[in-house]
Protein backbone atom coordinates (compact mmCIF):
# COMPACT_ATOMS: atom_id res chain seq x y z
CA UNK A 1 27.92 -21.36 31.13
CA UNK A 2 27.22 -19.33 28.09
CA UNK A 3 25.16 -16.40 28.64
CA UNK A 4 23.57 -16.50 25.21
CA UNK A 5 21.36 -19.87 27.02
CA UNK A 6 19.98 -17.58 29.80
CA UNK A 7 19.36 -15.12 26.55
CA UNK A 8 17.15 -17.34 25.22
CA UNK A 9 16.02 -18.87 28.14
CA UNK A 10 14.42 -15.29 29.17
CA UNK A 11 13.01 -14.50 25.81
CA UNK A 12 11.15 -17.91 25.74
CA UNK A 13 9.66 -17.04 29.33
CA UNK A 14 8.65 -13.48 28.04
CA UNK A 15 7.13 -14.72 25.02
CA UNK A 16 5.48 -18.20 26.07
CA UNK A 17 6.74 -19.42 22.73
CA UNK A 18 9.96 -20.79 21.63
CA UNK A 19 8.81 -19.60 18.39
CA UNK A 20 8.31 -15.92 19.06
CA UNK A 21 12.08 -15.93 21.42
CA UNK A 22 13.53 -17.64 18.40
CA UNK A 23 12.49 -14.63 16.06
CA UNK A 24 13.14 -12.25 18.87
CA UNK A 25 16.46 -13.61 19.25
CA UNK A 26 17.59 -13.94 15.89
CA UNK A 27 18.04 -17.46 15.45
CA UNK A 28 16.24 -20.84 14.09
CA UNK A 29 13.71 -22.46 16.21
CA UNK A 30 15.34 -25.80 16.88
CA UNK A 31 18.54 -23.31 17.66
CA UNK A 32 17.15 -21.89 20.26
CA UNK A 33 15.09 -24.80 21.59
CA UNK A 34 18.42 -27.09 21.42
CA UNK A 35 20.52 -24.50 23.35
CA UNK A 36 18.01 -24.38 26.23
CA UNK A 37 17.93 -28.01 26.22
CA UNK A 38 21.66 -27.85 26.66
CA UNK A 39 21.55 -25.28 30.01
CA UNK A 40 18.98 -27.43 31.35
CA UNK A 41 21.64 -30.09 31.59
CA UNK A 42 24.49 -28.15 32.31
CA UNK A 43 22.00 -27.48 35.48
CA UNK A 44 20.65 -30.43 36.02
CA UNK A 45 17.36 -29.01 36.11
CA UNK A 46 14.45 -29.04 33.95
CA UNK A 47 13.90 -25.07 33.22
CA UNK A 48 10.77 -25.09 30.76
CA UNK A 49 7.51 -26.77 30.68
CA UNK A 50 6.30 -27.20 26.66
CA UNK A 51 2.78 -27.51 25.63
CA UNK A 52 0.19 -26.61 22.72
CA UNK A 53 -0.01 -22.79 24.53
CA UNK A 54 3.36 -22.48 24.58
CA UNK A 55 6.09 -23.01 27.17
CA UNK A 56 6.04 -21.49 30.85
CA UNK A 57 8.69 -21.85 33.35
CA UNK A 58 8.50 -24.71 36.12
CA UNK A 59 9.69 -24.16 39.77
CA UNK A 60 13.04 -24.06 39.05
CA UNK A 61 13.00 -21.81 36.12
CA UNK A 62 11.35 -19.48 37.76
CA UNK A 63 13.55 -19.26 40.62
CA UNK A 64 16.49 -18.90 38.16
CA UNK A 65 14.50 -15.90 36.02
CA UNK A 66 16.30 -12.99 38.27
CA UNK A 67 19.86 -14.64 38.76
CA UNK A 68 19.94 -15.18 34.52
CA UNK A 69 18.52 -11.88 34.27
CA UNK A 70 21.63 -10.15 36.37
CA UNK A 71 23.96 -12.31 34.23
CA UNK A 72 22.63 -10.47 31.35
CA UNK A 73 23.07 -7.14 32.56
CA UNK A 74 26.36 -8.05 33.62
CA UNK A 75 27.60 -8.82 30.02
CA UNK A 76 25.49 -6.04 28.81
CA UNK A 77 27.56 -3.69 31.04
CA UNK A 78 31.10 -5.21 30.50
CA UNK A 79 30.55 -5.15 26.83
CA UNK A 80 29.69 -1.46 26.85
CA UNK A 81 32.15 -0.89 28.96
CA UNK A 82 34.86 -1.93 26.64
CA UNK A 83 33.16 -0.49 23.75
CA UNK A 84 33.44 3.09 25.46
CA UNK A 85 36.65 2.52 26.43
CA UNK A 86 37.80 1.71 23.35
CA UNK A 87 36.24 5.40 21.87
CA UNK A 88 33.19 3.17 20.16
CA UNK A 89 31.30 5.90 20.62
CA UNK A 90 32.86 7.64 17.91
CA UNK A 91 32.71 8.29 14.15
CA UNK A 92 29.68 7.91 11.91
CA UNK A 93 26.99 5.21 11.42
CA UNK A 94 24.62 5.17 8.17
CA UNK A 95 21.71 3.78 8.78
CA UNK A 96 18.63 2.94 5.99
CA UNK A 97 15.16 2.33 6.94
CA UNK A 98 11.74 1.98 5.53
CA UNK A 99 9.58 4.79 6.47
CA UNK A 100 7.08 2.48 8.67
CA UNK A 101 10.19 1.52 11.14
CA UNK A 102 12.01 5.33 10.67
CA UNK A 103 9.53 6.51 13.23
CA UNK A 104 8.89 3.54 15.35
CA UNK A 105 12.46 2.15 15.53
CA UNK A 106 14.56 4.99 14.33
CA UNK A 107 13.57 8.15 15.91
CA UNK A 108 13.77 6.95 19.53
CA UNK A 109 17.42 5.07 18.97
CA UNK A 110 18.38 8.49 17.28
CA UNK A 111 16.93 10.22 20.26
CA UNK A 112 19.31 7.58 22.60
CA UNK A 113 22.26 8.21 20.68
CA UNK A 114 22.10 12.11 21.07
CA UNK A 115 22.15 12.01 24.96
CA UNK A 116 24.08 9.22 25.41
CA UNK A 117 26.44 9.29 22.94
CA UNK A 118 27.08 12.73 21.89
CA UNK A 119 30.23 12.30 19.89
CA UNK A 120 28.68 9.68 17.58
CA UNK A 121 27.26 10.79 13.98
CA UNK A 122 24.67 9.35 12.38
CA UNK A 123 22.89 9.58 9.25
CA UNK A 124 19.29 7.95 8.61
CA UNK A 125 18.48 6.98 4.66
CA UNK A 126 15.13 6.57 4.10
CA UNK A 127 13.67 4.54 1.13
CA UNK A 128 11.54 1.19 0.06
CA UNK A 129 13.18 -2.24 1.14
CA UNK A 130 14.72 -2.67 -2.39
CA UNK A 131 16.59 0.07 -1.98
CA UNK A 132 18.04 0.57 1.18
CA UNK A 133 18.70 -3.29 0.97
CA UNK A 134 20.89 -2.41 -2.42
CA UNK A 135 22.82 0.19 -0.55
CA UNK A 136 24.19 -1.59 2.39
CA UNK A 137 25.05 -4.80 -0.66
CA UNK A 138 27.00 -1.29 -2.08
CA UNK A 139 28.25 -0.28 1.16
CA UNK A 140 27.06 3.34 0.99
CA UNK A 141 24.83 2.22 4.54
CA UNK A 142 26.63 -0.07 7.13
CA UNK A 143 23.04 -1.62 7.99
CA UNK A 144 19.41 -0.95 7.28
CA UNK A 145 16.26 -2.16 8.90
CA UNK A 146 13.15 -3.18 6.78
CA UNK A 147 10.23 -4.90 6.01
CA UNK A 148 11.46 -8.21 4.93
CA UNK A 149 10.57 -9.00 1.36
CA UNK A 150 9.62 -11.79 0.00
CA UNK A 151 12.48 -12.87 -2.21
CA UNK A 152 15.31 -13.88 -0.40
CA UNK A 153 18.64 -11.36 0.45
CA UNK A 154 20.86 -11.01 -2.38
CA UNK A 155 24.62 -12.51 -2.34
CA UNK A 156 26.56 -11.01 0.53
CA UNK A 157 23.46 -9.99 2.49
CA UNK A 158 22.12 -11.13 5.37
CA UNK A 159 19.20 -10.64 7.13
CA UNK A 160 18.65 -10.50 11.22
CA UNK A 161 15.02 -11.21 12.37
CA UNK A 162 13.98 -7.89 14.40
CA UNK A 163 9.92 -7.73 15.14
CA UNK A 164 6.50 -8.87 13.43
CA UNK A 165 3.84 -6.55 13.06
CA UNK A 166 -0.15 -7.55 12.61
CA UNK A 167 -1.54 -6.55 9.47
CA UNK A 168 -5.09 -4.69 9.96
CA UNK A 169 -7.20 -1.30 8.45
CA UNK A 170 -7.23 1.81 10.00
CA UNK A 171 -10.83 3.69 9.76
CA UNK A 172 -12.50 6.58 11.53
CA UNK A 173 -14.17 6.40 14.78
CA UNK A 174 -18.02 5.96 13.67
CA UNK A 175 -17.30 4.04 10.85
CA UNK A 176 -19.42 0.96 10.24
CA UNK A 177 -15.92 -1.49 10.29
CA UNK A 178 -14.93 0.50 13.68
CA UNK A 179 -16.91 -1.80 16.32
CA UNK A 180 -15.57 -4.81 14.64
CA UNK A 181 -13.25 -7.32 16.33
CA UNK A 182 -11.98 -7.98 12.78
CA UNK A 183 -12.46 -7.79 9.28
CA UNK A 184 -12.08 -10.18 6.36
CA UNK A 185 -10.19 -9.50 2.94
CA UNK A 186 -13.48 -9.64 1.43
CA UNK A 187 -14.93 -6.97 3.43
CA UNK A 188 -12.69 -4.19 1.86
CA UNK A 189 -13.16 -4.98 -1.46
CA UNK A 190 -15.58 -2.65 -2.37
CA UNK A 191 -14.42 0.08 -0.29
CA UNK A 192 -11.74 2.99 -1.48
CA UNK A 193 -8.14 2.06 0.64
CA UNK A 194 -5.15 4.13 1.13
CA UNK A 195 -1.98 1.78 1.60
CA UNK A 196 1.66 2.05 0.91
CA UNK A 197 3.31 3.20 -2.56
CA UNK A 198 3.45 -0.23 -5.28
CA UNK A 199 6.92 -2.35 -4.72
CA UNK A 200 6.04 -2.44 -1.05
CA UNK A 201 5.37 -5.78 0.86
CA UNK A 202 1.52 -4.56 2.21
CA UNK A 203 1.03 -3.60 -1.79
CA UNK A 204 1.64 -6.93 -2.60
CA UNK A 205 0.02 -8.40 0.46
CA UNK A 206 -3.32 -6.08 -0.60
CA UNK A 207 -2.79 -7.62 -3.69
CA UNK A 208 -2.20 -10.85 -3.49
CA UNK A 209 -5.53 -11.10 -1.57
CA UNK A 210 -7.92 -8.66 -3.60
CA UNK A 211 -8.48 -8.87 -7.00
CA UNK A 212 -9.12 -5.65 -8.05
CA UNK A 213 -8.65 -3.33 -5.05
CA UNK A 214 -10.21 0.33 -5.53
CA UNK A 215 -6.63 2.15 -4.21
CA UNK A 216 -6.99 5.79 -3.76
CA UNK A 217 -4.11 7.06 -2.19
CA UNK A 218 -0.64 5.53 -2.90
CA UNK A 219 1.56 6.86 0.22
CA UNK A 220 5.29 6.58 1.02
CA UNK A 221 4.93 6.70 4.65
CA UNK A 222 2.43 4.95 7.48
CA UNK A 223 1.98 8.76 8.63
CA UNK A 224 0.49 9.58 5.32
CA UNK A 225 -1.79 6.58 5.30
CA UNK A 226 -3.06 7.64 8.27
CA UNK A 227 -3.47 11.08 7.57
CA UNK A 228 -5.21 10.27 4.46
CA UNK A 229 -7.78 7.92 6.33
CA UNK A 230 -8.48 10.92 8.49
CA UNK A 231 -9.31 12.95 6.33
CA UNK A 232 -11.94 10.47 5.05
CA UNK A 233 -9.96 9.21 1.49
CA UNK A 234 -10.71 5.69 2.84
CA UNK A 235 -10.10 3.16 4.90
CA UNK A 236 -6.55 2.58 5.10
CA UNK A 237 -4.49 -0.61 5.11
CA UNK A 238 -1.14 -0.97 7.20
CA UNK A 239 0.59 -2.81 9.86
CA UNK A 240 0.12 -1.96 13.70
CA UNK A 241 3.29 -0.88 14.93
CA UNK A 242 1.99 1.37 17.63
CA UNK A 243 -0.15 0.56 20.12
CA UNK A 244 -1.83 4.12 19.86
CA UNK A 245 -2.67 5.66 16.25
CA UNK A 246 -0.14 8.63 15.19
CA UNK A 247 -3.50 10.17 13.80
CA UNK A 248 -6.19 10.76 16.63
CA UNK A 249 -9.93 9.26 15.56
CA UNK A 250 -8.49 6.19 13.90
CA UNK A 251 -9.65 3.24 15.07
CA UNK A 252 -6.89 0.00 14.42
CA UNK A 253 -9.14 -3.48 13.22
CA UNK A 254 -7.18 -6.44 11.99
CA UNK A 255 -7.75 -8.29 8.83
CA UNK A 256 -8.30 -12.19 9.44
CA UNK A 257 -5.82 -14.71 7.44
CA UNK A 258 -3.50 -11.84 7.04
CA UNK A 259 -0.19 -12.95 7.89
CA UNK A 260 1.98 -10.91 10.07
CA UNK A 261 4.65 -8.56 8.41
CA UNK A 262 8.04 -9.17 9.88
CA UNK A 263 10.68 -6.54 10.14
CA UNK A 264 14.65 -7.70 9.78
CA UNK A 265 18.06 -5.72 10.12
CA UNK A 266 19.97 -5.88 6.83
CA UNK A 267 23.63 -6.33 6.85
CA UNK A 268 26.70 -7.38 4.73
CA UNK A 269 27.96 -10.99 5.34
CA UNK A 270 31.34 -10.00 5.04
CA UNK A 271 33.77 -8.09 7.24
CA UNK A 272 32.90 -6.91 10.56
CA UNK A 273 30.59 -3.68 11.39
CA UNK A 274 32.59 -0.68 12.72
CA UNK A 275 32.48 -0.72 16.69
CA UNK A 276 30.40 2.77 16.51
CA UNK A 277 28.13 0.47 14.05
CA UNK A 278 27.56 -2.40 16.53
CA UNK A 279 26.54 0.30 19.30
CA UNK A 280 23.84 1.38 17.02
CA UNK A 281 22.82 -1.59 15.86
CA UNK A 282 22.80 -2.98 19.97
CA UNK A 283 20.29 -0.06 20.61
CA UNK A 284 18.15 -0.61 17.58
CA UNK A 285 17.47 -4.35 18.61
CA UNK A 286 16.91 -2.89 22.48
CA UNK A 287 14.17 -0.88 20.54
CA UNK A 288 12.52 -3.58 18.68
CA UNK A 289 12.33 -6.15 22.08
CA UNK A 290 10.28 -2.90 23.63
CA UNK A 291 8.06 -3.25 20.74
CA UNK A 292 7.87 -6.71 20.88
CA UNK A 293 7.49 -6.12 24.76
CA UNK A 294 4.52 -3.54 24.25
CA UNK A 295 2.92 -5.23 21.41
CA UNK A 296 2.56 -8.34 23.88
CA UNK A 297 0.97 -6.13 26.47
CA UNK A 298 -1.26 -4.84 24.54
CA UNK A 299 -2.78 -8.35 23.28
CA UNK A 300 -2.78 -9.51 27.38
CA UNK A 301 -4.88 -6.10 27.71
CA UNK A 302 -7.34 -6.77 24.70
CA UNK A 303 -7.80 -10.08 25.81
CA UNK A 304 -8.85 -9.44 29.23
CA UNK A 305 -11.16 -6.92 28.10
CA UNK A 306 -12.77 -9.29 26.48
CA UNK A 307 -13.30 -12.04 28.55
């Protein structure tokens, strides 16, 4: 049996959506719903029930969650194994990253890699999407993860589907927008917003769905956004990537009709990554299925708060 099935099998029970495991996992939709359909009948056993809410495991999936869930951690271990065996954890990885994901993503992989790995270098390159993206086509970065833009990768790129991120304002406690479940495009057009620097994906979002927005504070990072909003420059527009604000007072309200920002892992199509690479790269995708994880938690806990 291929353990990449039970992969996907798991994801699709975490996220009640083939949809959401398929992004999760990296791979097409019909991918991942034709590769389940394949373990169920290597089983003989029907492991997913499929319906307008989603898909939940019957009986028998259920039963099977914890014995695919050892298998994982089994190939998990054996491949690290033979990657520290084989002195992957050694030489140096260069990483790029858009500033939103450098403290989200980044920081707590780097954080990882210093206790676990001591003898492994890194260096972190930090920049818009454009950018980084044109680097790792150059090969001065062996990978970069970023907002995913628009326009498709360039020739020799290729893009790995990491996380999605809701798109929403952040605005002081006490503002008027504050007790809101959610706010409309419309509703911010006459108010002064702080949002990322122009050439980023929320500028064009912003602009793409307000005409004339009154932008006060062009920022390079989500920190600065934030900071900006707390000091009362305006309401500011970003993507929720942490459940709790890095700015206390800030209260998180999503826009409605905004579509989701996804975040990808950039990478050359040719030749294969260094082994010291792939460890990296292993740990940054660990890091975005705990977002994915948390995110997911947090909805379950709005939601019953509200009902």
């Amino acid at each position: 049996m291929r353990v990449e099935r039970a992969r996907y099998f798991l994801a699709a029970v975490e996220t009640g959506s083939l949809r959401a495991a398929a992004t999760r996992c990296g791979v097409s939709q019909p991918t991942l719903g034709q590769q389940i359909a394949l373990l169920e009948e290597e089983l003989d056993v029907v492991l997913l029930t499929r319906s307008r809410r989603g898909v939940r495991p019957t009986p028998a999936g259920e039963a099977l969650i914890e014995p695919f869930g050892q298998l994982v951690r089994a190939e998990d271990a054996v491949r690290d194994a033979a990657l520290g065996s084989s002195g992957a954890y050694r030489g140096r990885v260069r990483i790029g990253s858009v500033s939103a994901l450098a403290e989200t993503l980044i920081a707590p992989v780097v954080g990882r890699l210093r206790e676990r790995h001591p003898g492994l270098r890194f260096t972190v390159r930090e920049g818009a999407s454009a950018s980084v993206e044109a680097a790792v086509l150059s090969g001065e970065l062996d990978f970069a993860v970023v907002t995913t833009p628009a326009d498709p990768p360039a020739a020799g790129l290729h893009r790995v589907p990491l996380v999605s991120a809701p798109v929403g304002i952040y605005v002081q406690e006490g503002d008027p927008f504050a007790d809101r479940d959610c706010v409309r495009w419309s509703d911010i057009e006459t108010r002064p917003i702080v949002t990322m620097r122009p050439g980023t994906v929320l500028w064009d979002l912003l602009h793409r769905h307000v005409a004339a927005p009154d932008v006060v504070v062009e920022a390079m990072s989500a920190r600065t956004v934030q900071v900006m909003v707390g000091r009362g420059a305006g309401l500011g527009v970003l993507v929720r990537l942490d459940t709790v604000p890095a700015v206390p007072g800030l209260v998180w309200v999503p826009l409605r009709g905004a579509e989701p920002v996804a975040m990808c892992l950039t990478q050359r199509r040719d030749g294969r990554p260094a082994r010291a690479a792939l460890v990296v790269r292993q740990l940054i995708r660990a890091r975005a299925d705990e977002m994915v994880a948390q995110a997911d938690r947090a909805t379950v806990r709005a939601v019953a708060t509200s009902s």
